[in-house]
PDB file of N, CA and C in Angstrom:
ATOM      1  N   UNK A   1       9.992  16.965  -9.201  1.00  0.00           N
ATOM      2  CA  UNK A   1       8.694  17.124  -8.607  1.00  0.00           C
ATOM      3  C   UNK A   1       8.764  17.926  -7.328  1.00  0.00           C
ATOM      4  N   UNK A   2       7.564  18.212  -6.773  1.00  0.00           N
ATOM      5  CA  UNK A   2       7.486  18.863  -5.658  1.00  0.00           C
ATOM      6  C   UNK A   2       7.941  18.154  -4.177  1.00  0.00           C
ATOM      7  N   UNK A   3       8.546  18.518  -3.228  1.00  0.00           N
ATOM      8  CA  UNK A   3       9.151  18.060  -2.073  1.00  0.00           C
ATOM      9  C   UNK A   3       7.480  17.708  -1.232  1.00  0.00           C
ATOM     10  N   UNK A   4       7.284  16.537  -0.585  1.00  0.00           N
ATOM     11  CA  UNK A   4       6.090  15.919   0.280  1.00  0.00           C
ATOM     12  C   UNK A   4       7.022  16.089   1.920  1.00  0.00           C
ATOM     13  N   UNK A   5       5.943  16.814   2.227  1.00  0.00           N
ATOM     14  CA  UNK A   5       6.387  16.593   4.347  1.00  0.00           C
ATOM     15  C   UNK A   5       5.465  15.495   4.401  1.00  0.00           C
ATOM     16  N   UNK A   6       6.463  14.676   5.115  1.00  0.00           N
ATOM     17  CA  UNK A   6       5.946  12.906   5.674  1.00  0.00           C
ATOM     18  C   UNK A   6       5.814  13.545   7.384  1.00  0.00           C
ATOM     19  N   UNK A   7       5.225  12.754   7.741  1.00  0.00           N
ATOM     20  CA  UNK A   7       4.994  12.670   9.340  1.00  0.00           C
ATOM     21  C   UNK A   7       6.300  11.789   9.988  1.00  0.00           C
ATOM     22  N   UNK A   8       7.247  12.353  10.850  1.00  0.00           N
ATOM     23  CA  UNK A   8       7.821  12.512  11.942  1.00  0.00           C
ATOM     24  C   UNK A   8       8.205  10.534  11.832  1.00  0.00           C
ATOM     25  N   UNK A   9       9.694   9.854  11.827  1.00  0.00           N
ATOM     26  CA  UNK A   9      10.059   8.774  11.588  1.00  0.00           C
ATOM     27  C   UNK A   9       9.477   7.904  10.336  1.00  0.00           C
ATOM     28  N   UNK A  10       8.731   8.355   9.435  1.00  0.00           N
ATOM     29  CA  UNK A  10       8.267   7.990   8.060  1.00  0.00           C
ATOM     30  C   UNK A  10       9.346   8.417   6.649  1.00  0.00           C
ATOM     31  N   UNK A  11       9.852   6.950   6.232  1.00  0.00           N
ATOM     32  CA  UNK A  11      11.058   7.225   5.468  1.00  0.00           C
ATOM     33  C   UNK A  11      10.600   7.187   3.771  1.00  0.00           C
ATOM     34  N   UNK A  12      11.082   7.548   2.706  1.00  0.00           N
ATOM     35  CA  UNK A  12      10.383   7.431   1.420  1.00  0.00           C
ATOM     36  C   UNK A  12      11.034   6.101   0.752  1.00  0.00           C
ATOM     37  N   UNK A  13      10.576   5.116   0.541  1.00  0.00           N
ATOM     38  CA  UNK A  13      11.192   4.004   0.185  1.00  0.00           C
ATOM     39  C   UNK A  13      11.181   3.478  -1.196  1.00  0.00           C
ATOM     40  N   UNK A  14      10.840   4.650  -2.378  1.00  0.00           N
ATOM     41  CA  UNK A  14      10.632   4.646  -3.489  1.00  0.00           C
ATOM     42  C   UNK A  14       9.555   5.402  -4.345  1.00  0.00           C
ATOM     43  N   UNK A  15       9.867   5.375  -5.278  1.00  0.00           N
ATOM     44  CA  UNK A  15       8.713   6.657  -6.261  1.00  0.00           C
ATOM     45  C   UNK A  15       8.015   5.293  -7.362  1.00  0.00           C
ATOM     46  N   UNK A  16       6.673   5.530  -7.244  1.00  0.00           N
ATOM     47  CA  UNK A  16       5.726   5.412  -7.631  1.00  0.00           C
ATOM     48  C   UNK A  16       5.797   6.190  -9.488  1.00  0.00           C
ATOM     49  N   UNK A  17       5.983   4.950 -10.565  1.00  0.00           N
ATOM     50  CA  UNK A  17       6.022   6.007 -11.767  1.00  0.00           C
ATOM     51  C   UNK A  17       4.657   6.231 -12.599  1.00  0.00           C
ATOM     52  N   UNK A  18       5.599   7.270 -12.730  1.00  0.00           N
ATOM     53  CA  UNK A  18       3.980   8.192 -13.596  1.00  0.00           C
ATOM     54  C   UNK A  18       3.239   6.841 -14.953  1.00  0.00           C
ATOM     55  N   UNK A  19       1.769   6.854 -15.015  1.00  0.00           N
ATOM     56  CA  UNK A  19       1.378   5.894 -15.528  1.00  0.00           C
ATOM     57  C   UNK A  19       0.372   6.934 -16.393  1.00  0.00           C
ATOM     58  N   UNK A  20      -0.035   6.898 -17.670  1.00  0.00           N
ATOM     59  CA  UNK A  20      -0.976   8.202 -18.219  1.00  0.00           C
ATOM     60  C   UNK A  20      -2.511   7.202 -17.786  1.00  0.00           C
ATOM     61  N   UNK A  21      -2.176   5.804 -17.424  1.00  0.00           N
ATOM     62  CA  UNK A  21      -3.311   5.342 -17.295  1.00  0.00           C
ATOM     63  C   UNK A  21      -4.085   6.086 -15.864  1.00  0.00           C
ATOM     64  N   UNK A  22      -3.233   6.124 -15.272  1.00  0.00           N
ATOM     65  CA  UNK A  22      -3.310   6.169 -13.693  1.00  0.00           C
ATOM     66  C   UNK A  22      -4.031   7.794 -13.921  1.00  0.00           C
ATOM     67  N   UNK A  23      -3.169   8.725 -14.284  1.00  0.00           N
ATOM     68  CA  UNK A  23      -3.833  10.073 -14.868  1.00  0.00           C
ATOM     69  C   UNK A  23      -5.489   9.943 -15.153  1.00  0.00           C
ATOM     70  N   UNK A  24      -5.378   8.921 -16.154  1.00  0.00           N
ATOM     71  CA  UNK A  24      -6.790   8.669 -16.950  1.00  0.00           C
ATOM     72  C   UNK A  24      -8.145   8.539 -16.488  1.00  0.00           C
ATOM     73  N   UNK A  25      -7.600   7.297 -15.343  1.00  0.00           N
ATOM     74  CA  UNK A  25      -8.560   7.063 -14.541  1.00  0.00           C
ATOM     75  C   UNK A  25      -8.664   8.227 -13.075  1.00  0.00           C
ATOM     76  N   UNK A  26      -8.058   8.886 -12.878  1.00  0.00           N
ATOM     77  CA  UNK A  26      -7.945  10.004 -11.985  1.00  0.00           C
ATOM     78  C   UNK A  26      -8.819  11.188 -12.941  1.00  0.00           C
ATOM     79  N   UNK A  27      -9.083  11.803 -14.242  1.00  0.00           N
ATOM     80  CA  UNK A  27      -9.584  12.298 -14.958  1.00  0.00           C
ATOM     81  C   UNK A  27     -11.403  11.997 -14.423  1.00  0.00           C
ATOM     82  N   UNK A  28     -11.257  10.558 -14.615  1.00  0.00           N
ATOM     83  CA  UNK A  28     -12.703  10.177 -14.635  1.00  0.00           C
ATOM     84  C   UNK A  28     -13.665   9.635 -13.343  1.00  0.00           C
ATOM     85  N   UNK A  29     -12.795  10.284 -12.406  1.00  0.00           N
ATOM     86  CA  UNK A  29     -12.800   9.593 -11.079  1.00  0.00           C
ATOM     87  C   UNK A  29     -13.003   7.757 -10.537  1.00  0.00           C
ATOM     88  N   UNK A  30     -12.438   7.230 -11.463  1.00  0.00           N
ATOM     89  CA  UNK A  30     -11.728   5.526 -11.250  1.00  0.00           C
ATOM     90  C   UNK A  30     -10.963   5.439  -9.920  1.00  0.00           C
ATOM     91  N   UNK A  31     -11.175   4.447  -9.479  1.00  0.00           N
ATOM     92  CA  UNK A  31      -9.550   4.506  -8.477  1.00  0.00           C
ATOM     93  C   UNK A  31      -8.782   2.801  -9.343  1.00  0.00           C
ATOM     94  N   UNK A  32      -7.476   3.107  -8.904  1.00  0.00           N
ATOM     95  CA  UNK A  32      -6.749   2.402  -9.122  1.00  0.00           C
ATOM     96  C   UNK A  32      -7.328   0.698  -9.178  1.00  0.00           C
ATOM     97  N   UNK A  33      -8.223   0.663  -8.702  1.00  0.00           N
ATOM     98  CA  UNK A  33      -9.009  -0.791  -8.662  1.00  0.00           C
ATOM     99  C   UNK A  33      -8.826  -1.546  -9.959  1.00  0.00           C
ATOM    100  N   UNK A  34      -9.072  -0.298 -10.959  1.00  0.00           N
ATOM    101  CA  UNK A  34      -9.654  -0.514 -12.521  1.00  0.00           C
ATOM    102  C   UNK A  34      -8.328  -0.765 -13.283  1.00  0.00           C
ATOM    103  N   UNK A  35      -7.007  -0.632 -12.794  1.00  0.00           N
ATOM    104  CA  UNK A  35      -6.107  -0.719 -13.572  1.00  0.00           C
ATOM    105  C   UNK A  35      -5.556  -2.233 -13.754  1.00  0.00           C
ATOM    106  N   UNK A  36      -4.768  -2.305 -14.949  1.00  0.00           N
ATOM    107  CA  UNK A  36      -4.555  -3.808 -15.552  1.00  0.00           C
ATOM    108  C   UNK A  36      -3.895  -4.145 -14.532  1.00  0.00           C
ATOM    109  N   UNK A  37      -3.137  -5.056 -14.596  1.00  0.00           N
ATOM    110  CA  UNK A  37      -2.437  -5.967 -13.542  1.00  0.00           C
ATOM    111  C   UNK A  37      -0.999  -5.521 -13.647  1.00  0.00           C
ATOM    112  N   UNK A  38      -0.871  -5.111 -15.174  1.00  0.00           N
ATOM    113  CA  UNK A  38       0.813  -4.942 -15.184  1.00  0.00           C
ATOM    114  C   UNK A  38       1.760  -3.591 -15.659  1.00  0.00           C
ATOM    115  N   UNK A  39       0.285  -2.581 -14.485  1.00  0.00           N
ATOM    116  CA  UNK A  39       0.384  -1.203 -14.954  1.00  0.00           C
ATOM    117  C   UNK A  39       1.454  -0.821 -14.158  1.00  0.00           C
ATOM    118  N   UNK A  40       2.728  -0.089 -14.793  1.00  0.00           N
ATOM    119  CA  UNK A  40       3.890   0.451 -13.701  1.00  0.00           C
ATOM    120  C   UNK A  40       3.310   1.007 -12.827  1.00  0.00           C
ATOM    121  N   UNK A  41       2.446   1.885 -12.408  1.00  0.00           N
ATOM    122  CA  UNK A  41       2.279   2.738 -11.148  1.00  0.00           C
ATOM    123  C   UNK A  41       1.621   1.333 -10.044  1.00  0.00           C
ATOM    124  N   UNK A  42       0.661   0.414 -10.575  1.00  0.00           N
ATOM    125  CA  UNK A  42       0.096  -0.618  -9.710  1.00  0.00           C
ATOM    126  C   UNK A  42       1.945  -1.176  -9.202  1.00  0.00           C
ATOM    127  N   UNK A  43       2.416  -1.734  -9.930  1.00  0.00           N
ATOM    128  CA  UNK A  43       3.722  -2.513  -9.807  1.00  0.00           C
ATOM    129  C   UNK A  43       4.359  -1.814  -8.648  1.00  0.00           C
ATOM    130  N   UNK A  44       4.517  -0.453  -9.260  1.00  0.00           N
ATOM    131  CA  UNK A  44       5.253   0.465  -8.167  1.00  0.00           C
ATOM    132  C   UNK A  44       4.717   0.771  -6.837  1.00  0.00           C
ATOM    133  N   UNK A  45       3.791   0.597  -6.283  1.00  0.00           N
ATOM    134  CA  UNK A  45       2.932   0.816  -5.360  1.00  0.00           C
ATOM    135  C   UNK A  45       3.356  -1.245  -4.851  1.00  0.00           C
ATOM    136  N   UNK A  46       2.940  -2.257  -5.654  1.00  0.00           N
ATOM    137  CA  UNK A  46       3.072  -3.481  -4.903  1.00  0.00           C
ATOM    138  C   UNK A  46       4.315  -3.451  -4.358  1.00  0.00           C
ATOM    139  N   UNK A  47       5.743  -3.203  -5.191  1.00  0.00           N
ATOM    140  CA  UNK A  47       6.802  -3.178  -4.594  1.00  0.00           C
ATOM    141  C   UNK A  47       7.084  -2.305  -3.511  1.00  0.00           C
ATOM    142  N   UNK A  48       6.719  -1.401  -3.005  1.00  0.00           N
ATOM    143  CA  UNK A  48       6.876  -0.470  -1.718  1.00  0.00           C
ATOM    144  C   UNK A  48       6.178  -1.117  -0.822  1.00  0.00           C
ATOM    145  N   UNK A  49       4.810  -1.883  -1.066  1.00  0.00           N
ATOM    146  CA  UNK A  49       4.511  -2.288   0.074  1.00  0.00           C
ATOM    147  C   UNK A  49       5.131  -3.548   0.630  1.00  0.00           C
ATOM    148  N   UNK A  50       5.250  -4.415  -0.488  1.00  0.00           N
ATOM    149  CA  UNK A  50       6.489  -5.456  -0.191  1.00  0.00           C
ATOM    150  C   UNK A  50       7.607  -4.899   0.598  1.00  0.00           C
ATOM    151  N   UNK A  51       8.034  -4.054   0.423  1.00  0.00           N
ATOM    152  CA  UNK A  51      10.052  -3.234   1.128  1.00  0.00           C
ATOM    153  C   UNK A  51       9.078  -3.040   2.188  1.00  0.00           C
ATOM    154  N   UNK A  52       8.176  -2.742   2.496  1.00  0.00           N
ATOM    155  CA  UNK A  52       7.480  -1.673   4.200  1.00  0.00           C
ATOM    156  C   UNK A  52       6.917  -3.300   4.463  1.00  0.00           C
ATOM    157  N   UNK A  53       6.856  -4.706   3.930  1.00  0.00           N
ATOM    158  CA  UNK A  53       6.651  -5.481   4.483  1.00  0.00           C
ATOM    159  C   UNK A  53       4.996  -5.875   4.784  1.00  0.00           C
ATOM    160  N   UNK A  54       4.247  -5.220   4.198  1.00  0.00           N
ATOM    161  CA  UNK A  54       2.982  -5.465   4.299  1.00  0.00           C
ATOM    162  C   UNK A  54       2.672  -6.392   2.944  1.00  0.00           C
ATOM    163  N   UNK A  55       3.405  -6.771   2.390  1.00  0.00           N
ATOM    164  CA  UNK A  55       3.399  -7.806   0.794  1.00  0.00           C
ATOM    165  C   UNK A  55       4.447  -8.861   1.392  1.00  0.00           C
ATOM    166  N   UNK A  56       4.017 -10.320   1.094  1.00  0.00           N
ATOM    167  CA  UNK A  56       5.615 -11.372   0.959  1.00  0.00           C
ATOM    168  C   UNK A  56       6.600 -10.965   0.429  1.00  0.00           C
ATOM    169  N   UNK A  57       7.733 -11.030   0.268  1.00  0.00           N
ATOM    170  CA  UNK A  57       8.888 -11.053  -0.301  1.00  0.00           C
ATOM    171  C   UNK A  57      10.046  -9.525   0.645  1.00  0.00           C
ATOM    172  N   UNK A  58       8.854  -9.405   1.000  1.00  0.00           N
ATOM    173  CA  UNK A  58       9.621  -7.652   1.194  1.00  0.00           C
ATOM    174  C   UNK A  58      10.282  -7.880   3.037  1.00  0.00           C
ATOM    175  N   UNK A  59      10.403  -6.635   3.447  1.00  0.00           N
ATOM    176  CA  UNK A  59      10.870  -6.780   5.305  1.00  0.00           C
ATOM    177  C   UNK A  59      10.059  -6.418   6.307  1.00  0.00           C
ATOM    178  N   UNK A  60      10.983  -6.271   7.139  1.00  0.00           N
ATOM    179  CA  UNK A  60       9.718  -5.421   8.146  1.00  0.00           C
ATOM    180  C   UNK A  60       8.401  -6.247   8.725  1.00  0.00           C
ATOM    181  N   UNK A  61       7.364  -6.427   8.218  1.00  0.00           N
ATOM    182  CA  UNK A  61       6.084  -6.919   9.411  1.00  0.00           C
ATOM    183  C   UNK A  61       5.797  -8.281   8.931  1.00  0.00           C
ATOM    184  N   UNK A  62       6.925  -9.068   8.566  1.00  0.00           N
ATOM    185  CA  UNK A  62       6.574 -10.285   7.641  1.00  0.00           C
ATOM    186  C   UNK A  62       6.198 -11.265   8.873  1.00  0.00           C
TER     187      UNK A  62
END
């Protein structure tokens, strides 16, 4: 994929995987609200915020 410039001490703490649902609803202008519960890209998004500590289990601002 293409290289992202992060802002200045902002580290990448994992990739978010491609979901055709996530596509789908991006097609039809949905936001992620609408997706099932046990869609990889939702999953992948809970687990990063868990590691950055804004979810239980994870570090940082617990």
């Amino acid at each position: 994929g293409e290289g992202v410039e992060l802002p200045g001490g902002m580290e990448v703490l994992g990739l978010v995987p491609q979901d055709a649902e996530v596509e789908e609803l991006d097609r039809k202008g949905l936001t992620i609200f609408h997706l099932r519960r046990d869609s990889p890209a939702l999953l992948g998004v809970e687990g990063l915020l868990r590691r950055m500590g804004y979810l239980p289990g994870g570090g940082g601002r617990e």
